[in-house]
C-alpha atoms as a PDB file:
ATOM      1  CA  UNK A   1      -0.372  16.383 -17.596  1.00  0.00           C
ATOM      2  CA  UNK A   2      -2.298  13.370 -17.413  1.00  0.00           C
ATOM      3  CA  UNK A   3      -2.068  13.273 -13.228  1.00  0.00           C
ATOM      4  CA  UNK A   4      -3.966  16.857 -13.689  1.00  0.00           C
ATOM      5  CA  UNK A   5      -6.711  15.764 -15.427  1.00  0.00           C
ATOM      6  CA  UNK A   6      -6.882  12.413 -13.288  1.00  0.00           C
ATOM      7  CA  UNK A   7      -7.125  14.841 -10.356  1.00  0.00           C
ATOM      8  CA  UNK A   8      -8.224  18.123 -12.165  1.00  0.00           C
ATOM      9  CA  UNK A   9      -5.129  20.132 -11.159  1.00  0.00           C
ATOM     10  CA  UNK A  10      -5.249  23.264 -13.212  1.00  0.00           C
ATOM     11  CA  UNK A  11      -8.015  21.985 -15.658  1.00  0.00           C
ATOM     12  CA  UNK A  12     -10.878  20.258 -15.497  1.00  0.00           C
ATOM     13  CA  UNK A  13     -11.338  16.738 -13.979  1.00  0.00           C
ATOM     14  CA  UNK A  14     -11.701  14.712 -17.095  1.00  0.00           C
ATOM     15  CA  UNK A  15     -10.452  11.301 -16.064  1.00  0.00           C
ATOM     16  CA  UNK A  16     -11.123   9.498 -19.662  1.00  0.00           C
ATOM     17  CA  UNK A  17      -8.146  12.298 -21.397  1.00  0.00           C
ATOM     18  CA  UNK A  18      -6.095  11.219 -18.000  1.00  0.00           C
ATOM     19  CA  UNK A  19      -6.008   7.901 -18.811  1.00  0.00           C
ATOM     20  CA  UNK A  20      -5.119   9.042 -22.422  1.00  0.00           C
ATOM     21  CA  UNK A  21      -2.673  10.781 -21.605  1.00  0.00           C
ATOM     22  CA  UNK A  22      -1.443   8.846 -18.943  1.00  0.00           C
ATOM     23  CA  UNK A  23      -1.373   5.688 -21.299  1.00  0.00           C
ATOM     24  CA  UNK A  24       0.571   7.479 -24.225  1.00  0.00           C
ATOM     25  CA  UNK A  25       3.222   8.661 -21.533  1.00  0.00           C
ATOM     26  CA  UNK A  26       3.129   4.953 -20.052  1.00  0.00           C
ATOM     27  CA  UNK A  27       4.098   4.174 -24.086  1.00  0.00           C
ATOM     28  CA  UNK A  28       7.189   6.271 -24.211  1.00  0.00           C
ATOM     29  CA  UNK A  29       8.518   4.658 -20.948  1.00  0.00           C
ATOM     30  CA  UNK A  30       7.542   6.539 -18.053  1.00  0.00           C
ATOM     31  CA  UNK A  31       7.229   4.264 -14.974  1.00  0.00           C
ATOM     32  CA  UNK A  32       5.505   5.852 -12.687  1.00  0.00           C
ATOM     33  CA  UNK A  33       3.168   6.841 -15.367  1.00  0.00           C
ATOM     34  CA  UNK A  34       2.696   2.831 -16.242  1.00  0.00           C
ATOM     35  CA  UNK A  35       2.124   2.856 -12.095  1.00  0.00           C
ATOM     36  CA  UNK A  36      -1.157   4.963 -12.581  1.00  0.00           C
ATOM     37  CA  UNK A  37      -2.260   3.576 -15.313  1.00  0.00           C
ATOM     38  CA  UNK A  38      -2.393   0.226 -13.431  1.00  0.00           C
ATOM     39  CA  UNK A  39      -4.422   2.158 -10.859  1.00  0.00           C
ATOM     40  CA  UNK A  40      -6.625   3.637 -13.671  1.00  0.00           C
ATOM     41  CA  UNK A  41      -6.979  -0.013 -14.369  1.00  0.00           C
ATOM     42  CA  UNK A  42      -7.476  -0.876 -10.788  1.00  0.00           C
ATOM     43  CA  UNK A  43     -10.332   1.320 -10.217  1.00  0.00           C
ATOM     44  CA  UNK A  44     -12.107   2.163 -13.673  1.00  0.00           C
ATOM     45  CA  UNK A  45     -10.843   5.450 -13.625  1.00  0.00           C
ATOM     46  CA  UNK A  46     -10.878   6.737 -17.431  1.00  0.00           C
ATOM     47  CA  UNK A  47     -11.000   3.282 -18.934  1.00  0.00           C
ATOM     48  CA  UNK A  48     -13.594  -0.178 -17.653  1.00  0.00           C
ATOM     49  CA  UNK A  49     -11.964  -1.800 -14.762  1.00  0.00           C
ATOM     50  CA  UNK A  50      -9.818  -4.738 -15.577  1.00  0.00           C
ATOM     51  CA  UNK A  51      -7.425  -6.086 -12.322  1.00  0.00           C
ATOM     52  CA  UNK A  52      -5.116  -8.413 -14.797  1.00  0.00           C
ATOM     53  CA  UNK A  53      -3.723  -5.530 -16.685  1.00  0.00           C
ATOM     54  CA  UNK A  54      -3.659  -3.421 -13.144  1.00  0.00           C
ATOM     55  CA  UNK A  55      -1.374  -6.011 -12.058  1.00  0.00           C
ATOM     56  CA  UNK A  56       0.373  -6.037 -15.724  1.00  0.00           C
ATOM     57  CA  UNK A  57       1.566  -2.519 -15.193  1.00  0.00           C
ATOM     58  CA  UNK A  58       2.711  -3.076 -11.388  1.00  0.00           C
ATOM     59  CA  UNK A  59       4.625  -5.797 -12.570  1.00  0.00           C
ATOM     60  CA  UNK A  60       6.274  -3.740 -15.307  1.00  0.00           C
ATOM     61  CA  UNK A  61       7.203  -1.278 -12.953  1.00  0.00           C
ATOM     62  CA  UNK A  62       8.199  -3.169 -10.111  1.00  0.00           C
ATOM     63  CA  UNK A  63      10.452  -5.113 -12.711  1.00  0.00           C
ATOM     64  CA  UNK A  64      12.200  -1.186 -13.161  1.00  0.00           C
ATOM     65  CA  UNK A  65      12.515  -0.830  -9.415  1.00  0.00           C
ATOM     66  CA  UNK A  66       9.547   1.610  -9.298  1.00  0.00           C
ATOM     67  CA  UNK A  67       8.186   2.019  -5.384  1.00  0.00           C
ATOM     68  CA  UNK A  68       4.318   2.924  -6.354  1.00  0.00           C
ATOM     69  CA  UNK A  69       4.554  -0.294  -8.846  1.00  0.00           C
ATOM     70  CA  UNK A  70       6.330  -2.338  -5.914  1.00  0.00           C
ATOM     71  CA  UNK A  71       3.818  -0.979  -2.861  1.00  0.00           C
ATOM     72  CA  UNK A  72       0.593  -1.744  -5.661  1.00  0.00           C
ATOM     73  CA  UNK A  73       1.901  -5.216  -6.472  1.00  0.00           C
ATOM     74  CA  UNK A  74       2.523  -6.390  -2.954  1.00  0.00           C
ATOM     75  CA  UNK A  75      -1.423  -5.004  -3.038  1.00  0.00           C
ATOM     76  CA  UNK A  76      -2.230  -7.527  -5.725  1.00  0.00           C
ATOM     77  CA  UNK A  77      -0.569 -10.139  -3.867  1.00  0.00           C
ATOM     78  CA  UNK A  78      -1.811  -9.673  -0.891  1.00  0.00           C
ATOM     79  CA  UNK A  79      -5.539  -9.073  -2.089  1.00  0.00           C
ATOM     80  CA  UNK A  80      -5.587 -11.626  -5.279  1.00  0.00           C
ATOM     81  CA  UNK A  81      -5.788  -8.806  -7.100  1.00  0.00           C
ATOM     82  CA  UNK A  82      -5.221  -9.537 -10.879  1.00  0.00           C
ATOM     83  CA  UNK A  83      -3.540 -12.595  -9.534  1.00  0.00           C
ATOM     84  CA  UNK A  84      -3.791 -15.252  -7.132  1.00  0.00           C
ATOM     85  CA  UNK A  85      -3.169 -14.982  -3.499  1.00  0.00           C
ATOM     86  CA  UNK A  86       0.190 -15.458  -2.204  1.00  0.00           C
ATOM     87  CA  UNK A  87       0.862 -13.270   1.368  1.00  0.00           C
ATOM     88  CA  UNK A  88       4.845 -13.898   1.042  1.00  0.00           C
ATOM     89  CA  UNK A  89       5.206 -12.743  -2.150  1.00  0.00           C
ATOM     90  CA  UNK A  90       3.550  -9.874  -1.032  1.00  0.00           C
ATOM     91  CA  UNK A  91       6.104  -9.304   2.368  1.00  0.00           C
ATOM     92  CA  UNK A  92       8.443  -9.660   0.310  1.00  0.00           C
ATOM     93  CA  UNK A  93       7.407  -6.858  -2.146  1.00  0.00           C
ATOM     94  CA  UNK A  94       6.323  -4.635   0.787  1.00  0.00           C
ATOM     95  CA  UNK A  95       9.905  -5.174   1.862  1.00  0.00           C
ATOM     96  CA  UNK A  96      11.594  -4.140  -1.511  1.00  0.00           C
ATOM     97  CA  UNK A  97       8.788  -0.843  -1.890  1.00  0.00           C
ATOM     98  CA  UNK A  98      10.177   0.165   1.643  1.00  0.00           C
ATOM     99  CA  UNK A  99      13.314  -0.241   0.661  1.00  0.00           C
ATOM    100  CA  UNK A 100      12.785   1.350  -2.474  1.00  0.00           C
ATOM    101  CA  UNK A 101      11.196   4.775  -0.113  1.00  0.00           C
ATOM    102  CA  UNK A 102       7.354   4.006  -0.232  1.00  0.00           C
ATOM    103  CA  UNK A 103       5.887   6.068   2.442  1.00  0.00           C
ATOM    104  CA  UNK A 104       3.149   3.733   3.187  1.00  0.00           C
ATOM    105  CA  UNK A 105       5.103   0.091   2.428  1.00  0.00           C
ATOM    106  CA  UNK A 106       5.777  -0.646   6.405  1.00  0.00           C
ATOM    107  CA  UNK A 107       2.317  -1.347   6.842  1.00  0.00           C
ATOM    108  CA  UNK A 108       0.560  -2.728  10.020  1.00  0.00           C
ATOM    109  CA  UNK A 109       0.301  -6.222   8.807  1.00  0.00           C
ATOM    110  CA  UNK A 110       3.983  -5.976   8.316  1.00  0.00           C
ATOM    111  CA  UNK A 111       4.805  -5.083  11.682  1.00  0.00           C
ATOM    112  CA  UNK A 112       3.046  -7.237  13.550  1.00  0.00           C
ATOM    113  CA  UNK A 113       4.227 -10.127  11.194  1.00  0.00           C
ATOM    114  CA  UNK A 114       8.268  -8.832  12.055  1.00  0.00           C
ATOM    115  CA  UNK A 115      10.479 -10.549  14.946  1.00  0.00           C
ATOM    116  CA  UNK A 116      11.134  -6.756  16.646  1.00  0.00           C
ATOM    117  CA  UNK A 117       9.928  -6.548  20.201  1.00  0.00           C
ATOM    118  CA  UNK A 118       6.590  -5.631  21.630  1.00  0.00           C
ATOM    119  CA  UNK A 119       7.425  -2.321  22.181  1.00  0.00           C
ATOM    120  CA  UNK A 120       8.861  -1.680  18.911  1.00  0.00           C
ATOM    121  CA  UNK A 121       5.859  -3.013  17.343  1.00  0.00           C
ATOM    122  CA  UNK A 122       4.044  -0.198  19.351  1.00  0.00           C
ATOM    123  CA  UNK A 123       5.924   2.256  18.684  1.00  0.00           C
ATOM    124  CA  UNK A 124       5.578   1.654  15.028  1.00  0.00           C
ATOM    125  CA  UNK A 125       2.224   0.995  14.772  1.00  0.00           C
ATOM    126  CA  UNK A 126       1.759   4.507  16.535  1.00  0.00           C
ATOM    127  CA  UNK A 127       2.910   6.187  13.240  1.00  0.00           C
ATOM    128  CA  UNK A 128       0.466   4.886  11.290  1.00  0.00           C
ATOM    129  CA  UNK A 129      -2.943   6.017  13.236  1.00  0.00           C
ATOM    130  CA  UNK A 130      -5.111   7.630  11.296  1.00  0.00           C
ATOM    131  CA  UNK A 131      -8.682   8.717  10.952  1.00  0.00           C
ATOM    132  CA  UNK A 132     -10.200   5.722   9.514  1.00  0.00           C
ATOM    133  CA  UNK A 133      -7.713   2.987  10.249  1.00  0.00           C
ATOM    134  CA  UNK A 134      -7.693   4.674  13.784  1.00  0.00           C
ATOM    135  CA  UNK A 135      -9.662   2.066  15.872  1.00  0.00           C
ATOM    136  CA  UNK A 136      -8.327  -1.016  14.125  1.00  0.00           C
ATOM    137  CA  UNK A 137      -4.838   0.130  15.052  1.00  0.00           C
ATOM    138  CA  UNK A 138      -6.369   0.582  18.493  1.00  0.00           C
ATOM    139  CA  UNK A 139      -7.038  -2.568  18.352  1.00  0.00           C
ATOM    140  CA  UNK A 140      -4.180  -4.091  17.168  1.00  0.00           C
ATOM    141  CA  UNK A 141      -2.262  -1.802  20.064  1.00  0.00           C
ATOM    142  CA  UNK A 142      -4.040  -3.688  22.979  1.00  0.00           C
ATOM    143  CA  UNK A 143      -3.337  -6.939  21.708  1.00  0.00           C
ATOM    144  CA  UNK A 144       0.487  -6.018  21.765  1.00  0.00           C
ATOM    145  CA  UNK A 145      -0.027  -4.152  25.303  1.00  0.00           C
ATOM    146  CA  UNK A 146      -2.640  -6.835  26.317  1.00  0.00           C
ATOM    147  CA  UNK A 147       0.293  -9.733  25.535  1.00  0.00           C
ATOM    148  CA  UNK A 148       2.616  -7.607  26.620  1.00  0.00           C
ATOM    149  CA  UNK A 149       1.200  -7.407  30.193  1.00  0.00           C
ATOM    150  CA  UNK A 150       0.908 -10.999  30.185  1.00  0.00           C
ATOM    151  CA  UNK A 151       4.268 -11.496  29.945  1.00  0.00           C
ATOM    152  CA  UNK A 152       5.480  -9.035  32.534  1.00  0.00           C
ATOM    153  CA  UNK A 153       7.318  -7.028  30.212  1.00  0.00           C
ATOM    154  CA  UNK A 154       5.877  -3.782  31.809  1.00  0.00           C
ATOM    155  CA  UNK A 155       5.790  -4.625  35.478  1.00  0.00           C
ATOM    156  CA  UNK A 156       2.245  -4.562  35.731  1.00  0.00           C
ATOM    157  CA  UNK A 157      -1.762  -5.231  34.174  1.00  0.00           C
ATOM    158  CA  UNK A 158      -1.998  -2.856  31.030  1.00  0.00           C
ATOM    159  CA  UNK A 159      -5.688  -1.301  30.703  1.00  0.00           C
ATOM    160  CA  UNK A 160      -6.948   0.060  28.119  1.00  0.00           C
ATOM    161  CA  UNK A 161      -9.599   2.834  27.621  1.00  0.00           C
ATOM    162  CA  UNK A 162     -12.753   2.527  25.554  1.00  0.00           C
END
């Protein structure tokens, strides 16, 4: 009930009863509902912003196994969110949320980082291009096809169109 109001679903967008709501069902031990409060947190949706207790509910439920807390506190992690700074921490937690069956935890970042080949990094990244992470991915593309071509792995100077 508290996801409907946070998105007005049915009712009326009223994001402070979301985070109400979403709080007391946090309380009785939902996980994923102590995942979106940390977001509420994150953001200042319902309640003022505050990134330490964001990062207090990811933690919870990435201690349960919960892939939104796992994918949100390799985001801390990563960002310094709530916490300080520490990239492997958050591979390693991007790991675990894919793992775990987070849709978006095999990010970019991650596959570039990874030992697979050039062309599995491009065909990878390929699955993630979308509208406004479109020309970043671009650019990440040439650089694979770009060091790719410099290597001779495809036979021959890779060009790519502007």
């Amino acid at each position: 009930l508290g996801f409907c109001y946070y998105k007005g679903y049915g009712v009326s967008r009223d994001r402070k009863r979301a985070f109400e709501l979403i709080e007391k069902s946090s309380r009785f031990g939902n996980v994923l509902a102590t995942c979106l409060l940390g977001l509420c947190y994150e953001k200042g949706k319902g309640t003022k912003k505050d990134l330490t207790k964001a990062f207090e509910c990811f933690q919870f439920g990435a201690s349960q196994g919960e892939e939104c807390s796992l994918f949100n506190l390799a985001r801390c992690y990563d960002d310094g969110r709530g916490i300080s700074q520490d990239r492997e921490k958050a591979k390693s937690l991007y790991r675990q949320a894919a793992e775990a069956g987070h849709p978006e935890a095999e990010t970019p970042k991650l596959i570039l980082a990874s030992n697979n080949s050039i062309q599995d990094k491009i065909s990878k990244l390929k699955g993630f291009i979308r509208p406004k992470k479109e020309r970043r991915i671009y650019v990440k593309l040439g650089d694979l096809i770009s060091t790719a071509a410099d290597n001779k792995l495809f036979g021959h100077k890779a060009r790519l169109q502007t």
